[in-house]
PDB file of N, CA and C in Angstrom:
ATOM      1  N   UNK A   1      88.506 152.201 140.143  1.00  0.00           N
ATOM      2  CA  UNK A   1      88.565 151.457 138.893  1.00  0.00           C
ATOM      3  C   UNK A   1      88.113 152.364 137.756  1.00  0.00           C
ATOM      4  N   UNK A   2      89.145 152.179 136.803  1.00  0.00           N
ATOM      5  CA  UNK A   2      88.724 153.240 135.844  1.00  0.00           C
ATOM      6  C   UNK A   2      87.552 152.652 134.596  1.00  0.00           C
ATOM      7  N   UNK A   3      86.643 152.880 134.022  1.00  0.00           N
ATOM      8  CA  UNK A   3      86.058 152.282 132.935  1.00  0.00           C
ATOM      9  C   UNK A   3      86.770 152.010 131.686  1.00  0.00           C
ATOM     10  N   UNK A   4      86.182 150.810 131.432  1.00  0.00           N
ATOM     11  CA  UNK A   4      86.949 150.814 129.849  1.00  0.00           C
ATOM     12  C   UNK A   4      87.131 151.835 128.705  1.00  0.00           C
ATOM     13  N   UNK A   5      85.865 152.797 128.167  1.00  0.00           N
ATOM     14  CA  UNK A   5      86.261 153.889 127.858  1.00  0.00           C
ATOM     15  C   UNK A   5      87.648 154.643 128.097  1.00  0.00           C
ATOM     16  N   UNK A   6      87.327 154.886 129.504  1.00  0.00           N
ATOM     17  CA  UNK A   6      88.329 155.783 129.962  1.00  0.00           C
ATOM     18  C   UNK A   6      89.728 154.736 129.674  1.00  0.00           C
ATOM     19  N   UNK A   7      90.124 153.995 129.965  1.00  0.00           N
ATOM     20  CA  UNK A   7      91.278 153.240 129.792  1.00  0.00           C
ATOM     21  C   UNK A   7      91.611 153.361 128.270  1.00  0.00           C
ATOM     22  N   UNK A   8      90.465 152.776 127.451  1.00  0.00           N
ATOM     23  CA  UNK A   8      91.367 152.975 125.861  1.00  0.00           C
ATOM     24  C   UNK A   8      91.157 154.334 125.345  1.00  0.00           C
ATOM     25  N   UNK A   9      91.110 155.296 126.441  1.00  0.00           N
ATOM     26  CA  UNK A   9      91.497 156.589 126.048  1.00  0.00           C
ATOM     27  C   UNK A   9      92.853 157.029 125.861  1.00  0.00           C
ATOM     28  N   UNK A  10      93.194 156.096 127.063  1.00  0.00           N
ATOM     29  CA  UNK A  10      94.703 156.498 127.745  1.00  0.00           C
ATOM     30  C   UNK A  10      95.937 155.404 127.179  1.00  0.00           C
ATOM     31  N   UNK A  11      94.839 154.733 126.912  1.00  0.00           N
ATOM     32  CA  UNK A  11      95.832 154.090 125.815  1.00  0.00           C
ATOM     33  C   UNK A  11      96.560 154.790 124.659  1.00  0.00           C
ATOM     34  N   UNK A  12      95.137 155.299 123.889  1.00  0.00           N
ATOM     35  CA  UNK A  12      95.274 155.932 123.028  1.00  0.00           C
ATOM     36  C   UNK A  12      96.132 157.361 122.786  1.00  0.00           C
ATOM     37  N   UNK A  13      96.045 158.108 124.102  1.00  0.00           N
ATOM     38  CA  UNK A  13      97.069 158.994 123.764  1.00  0.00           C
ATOM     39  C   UNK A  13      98.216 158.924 124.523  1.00  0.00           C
ATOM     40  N   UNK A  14      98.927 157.932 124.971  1.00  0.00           N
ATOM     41  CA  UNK A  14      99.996 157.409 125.186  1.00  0.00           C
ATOM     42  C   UNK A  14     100.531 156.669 124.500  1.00  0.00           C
ATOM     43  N   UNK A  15     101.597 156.751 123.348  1.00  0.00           N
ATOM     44  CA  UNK A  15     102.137 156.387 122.228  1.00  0.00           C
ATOM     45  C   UNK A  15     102.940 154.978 123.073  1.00  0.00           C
ATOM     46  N   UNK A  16     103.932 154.875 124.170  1.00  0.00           N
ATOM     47  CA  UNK A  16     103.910 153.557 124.516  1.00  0.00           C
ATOM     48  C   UNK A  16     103.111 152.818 124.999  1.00  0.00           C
ATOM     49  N   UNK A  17     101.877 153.074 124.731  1.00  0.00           N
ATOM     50  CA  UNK A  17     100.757 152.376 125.432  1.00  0.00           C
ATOM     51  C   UNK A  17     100.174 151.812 124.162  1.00  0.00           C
ATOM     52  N   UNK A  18     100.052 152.713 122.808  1.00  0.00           N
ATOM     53  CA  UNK A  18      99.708 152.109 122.383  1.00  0.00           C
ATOM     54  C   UNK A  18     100.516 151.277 121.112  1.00  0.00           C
ATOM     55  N   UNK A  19     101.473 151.523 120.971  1.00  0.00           N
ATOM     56  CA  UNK A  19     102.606 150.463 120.088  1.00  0.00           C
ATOM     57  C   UNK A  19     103.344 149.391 121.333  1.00  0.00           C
ATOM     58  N   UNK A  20     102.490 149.119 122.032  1.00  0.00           N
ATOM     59  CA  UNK A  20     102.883 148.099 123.420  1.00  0.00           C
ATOM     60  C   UNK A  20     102.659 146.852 122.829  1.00  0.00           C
ATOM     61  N   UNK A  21     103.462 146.334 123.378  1.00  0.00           N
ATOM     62  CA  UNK A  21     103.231 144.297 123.124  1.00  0.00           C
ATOM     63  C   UNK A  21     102.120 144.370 123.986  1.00  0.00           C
ATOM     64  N   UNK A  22     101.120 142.698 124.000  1.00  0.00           N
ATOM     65  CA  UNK A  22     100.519 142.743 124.756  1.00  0.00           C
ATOM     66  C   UNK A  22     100.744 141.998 126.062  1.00  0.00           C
ATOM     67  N   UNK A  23     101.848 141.705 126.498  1.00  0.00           N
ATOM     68  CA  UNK A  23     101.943 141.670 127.749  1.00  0.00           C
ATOM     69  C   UNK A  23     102.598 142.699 128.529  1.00  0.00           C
ATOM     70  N   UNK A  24     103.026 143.918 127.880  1.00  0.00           N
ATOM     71  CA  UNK A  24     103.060 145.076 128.184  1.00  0.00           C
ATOM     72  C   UNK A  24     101.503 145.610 128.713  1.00  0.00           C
ATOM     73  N   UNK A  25     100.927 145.532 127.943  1.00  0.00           N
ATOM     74  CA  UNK A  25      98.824 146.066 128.357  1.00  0.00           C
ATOM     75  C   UNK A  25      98.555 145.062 129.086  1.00  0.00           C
ATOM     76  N   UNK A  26      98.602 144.001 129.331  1.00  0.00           N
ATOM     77  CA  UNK A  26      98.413 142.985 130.195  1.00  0.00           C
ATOM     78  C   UNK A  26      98.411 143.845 131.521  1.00  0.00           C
ATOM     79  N   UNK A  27      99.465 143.965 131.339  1.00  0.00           N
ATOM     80  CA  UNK A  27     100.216 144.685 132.839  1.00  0.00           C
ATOM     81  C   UNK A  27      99.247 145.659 133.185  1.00  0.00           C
ATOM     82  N   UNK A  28      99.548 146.938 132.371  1.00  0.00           N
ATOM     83  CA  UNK A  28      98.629 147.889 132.597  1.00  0.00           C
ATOM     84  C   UNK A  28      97.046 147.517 132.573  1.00  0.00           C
ATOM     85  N   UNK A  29      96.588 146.981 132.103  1.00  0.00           N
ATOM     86  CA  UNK A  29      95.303 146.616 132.211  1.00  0.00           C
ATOM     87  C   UNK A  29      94.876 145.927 133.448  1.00  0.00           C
ATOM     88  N   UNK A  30      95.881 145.167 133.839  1.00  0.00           N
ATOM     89  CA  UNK A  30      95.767 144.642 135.552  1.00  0.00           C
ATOM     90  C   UNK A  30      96.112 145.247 136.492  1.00  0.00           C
ATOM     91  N   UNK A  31      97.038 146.211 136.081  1.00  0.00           N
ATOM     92  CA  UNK A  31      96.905 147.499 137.431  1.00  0.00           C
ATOM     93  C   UNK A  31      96.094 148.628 137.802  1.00  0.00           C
ATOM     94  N   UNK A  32      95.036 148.241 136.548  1.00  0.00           N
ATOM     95  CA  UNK A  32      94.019 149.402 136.191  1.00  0.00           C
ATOM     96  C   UNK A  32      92.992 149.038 136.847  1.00  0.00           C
ATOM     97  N   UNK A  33      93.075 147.694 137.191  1.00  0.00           N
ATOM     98  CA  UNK A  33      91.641 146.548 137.216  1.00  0.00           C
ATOM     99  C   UNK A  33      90.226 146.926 135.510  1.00  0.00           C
ATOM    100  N   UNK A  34      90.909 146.405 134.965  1.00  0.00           N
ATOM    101  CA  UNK A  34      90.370 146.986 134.028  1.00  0.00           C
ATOM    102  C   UNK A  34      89.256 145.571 133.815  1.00  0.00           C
ATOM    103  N   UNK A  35      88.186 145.809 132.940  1.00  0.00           N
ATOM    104  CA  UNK A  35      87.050 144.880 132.696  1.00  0.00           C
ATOM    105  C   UNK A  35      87.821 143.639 132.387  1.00  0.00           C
ATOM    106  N   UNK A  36      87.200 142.365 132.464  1.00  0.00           N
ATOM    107  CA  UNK A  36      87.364 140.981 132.058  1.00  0.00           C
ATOM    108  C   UNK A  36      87.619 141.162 130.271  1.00  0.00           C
ATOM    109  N   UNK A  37      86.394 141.953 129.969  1.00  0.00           N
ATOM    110  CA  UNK A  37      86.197 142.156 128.733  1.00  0.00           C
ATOM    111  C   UNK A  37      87.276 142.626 127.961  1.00  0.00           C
ATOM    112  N   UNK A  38      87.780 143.662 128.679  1.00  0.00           N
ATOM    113  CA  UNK A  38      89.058 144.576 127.817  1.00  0.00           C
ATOM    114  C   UNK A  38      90.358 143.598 128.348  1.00  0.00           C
ATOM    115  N   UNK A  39      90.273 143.186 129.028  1.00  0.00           N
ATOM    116  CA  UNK A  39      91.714 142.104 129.112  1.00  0.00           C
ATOM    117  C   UNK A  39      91.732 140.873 128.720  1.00  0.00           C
ATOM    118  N   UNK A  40      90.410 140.510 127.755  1.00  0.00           N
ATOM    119  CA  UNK A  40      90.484 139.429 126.776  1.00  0.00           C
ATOM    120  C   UNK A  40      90.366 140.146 125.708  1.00  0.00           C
ATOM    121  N   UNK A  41      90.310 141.088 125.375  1.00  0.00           N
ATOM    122  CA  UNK A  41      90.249 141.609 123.925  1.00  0.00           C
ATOM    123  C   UNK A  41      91.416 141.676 123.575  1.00  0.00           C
ATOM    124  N   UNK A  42      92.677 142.399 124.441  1.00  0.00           N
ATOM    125  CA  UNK A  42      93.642 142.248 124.129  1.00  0.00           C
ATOM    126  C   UNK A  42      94.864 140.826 124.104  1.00  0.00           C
ATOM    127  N   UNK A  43      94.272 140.612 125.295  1.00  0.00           N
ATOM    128  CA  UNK A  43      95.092 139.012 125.107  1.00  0.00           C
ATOM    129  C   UNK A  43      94.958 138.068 124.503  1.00  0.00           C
ATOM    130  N   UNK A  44      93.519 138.526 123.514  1.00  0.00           N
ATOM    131  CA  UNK A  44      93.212 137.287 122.253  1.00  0.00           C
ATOM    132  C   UNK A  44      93.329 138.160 120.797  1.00  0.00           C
ATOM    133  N   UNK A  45      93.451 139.250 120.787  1.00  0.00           N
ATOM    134  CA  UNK A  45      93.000 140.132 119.852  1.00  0.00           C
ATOM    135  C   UNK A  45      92.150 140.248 119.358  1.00  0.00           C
ATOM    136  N   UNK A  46      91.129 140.615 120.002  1.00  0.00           N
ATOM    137  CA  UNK A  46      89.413 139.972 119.193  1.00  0.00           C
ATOM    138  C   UNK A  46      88.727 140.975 120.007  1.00  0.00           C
ATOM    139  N   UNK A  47      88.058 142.470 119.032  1.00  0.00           N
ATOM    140  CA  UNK A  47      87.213 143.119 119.987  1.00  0.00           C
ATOM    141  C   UNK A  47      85.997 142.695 119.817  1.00  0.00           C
ATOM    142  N   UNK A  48      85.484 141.534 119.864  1.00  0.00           N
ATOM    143  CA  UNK A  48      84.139 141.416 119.702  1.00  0.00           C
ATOM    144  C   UNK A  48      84.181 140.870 121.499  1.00  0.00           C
ATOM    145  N   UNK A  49      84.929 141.155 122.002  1.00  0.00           N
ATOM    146  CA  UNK A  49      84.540 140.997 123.922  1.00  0.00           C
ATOM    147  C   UNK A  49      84.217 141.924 124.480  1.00  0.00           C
ATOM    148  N   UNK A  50      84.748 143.202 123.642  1.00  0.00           N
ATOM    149  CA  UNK A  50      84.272 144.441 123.932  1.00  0.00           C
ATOM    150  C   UNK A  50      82.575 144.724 123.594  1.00  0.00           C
ATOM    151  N   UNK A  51      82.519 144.225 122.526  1.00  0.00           N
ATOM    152  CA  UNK A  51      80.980 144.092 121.859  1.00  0.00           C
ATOM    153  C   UNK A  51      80.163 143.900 122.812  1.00  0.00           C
ATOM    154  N   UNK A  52      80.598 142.566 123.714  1.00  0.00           N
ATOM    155  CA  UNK A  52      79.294 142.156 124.620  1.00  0.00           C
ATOM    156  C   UNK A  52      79.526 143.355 126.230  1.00  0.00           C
ATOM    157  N   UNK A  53      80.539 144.085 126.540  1.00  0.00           N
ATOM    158  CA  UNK A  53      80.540 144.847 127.406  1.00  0.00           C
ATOM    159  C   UNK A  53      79.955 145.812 126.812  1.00  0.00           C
ATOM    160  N   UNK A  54      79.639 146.130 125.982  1.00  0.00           N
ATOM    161  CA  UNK A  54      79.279 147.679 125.465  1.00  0.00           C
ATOM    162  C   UNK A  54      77.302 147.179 125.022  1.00  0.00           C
ATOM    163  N   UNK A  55      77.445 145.891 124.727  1.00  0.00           N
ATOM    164  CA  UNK A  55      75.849 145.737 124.924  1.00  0.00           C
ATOM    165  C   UNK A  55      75.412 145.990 122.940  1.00  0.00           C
ATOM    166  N   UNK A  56      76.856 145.915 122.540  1.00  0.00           N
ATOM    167  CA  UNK A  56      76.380 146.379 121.200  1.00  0.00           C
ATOM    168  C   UNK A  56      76.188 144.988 120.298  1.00  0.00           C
ATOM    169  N   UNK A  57      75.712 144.890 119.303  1.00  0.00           N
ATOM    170  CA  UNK A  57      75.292 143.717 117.947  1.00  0.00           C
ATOM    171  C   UNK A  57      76.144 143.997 116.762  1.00  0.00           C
ATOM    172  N   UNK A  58      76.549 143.008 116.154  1.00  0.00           N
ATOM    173  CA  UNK A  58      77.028 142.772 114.971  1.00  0.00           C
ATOM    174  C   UNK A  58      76.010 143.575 114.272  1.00  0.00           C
ATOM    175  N   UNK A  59      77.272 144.635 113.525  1.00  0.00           N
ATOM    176  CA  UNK A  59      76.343 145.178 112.082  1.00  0.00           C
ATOM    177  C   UNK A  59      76.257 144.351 110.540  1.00  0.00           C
ATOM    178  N   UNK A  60      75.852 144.237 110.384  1.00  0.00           N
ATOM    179  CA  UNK A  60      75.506 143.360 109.033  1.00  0.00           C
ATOM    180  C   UNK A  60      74.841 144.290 108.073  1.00  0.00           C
ATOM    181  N   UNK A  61      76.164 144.768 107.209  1.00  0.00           N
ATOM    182  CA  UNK A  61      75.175 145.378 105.811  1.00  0.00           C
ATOM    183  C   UNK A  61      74.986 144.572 104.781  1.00  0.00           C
ATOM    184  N   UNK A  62      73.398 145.042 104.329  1.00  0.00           N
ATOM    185  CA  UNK A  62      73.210 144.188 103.331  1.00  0.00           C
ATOM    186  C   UNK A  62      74.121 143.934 101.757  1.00  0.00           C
ATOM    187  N   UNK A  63      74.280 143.073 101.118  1.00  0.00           N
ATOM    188  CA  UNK A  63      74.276 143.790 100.289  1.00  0.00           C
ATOM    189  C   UNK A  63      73.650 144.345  99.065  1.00  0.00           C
ATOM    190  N   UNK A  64      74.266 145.820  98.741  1.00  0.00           N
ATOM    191  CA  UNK A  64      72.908 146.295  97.535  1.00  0.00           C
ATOM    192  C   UNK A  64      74.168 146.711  96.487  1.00  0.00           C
ATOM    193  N   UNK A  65      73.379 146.573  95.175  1.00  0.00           N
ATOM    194  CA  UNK A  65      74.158 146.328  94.159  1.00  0.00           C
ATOM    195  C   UNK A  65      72.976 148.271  93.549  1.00  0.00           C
ATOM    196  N   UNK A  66      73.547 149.135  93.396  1.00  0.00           N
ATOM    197  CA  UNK A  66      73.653 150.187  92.325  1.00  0.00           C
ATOM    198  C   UNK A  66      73.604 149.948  91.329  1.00  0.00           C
ATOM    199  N   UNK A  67      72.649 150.407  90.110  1.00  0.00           N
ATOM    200  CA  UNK A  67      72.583 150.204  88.747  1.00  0.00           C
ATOM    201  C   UNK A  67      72.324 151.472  88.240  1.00  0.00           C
ATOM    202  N   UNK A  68      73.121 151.880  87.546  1.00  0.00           N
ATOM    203  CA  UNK A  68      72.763 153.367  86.467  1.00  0.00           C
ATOM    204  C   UNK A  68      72.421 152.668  85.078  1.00  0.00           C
ATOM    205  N   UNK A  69      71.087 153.185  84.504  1.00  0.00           N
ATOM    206  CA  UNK A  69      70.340 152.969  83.474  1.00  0.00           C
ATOM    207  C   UNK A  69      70.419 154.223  82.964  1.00  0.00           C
ATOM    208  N   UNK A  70      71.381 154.310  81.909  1.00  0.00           N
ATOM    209  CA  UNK A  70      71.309 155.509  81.080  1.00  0.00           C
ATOM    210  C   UNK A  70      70.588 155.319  79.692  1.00  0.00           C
ATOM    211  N   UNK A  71      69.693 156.464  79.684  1.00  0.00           N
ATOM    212  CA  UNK A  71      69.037 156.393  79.054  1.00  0.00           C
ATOM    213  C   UNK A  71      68.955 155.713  77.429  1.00  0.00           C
ATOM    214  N   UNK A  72      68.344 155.249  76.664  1.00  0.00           N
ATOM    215  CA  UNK A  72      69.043 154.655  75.177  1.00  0.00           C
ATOM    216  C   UNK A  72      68.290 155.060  74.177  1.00  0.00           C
TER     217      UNK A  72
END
């Protein structure tokens, strides 16, 4: 079984892999046995499934507003 990494590697530099419908990656992703995670990301389009395989958090920037005070 290959890791997800490694899979959207090979996605990535395989040009029909990656302008694929997604039941084209479906496919490949199930012959890969690829994570739960990466075969709902694509079959919903939503990488935040990847988020919880990778263990990572929503970034949230604040926001900050810049002010230049030139001198008077």
């Amino acid at each position: 079984m290959l890791d997800t990494i490694e899979i959207l590697e090979a996605i990535g530099r395989d040009a029909s892999l990656r302008h694929a419908s997604k039941a084209k990656l479906a496919d490949v992703l199930s012959n890969a046995h690829a994570s739960e995670a990466l075969a709902s990301a694509v079959k919903y389009g939503d990488a935040s499934h990847l988020a919880r395989e990778f263990g990572t958090a929503a970034n949230f920037v604040p926001q900050a507003i810049q002010t230049f005070f030139a001198p008077g």
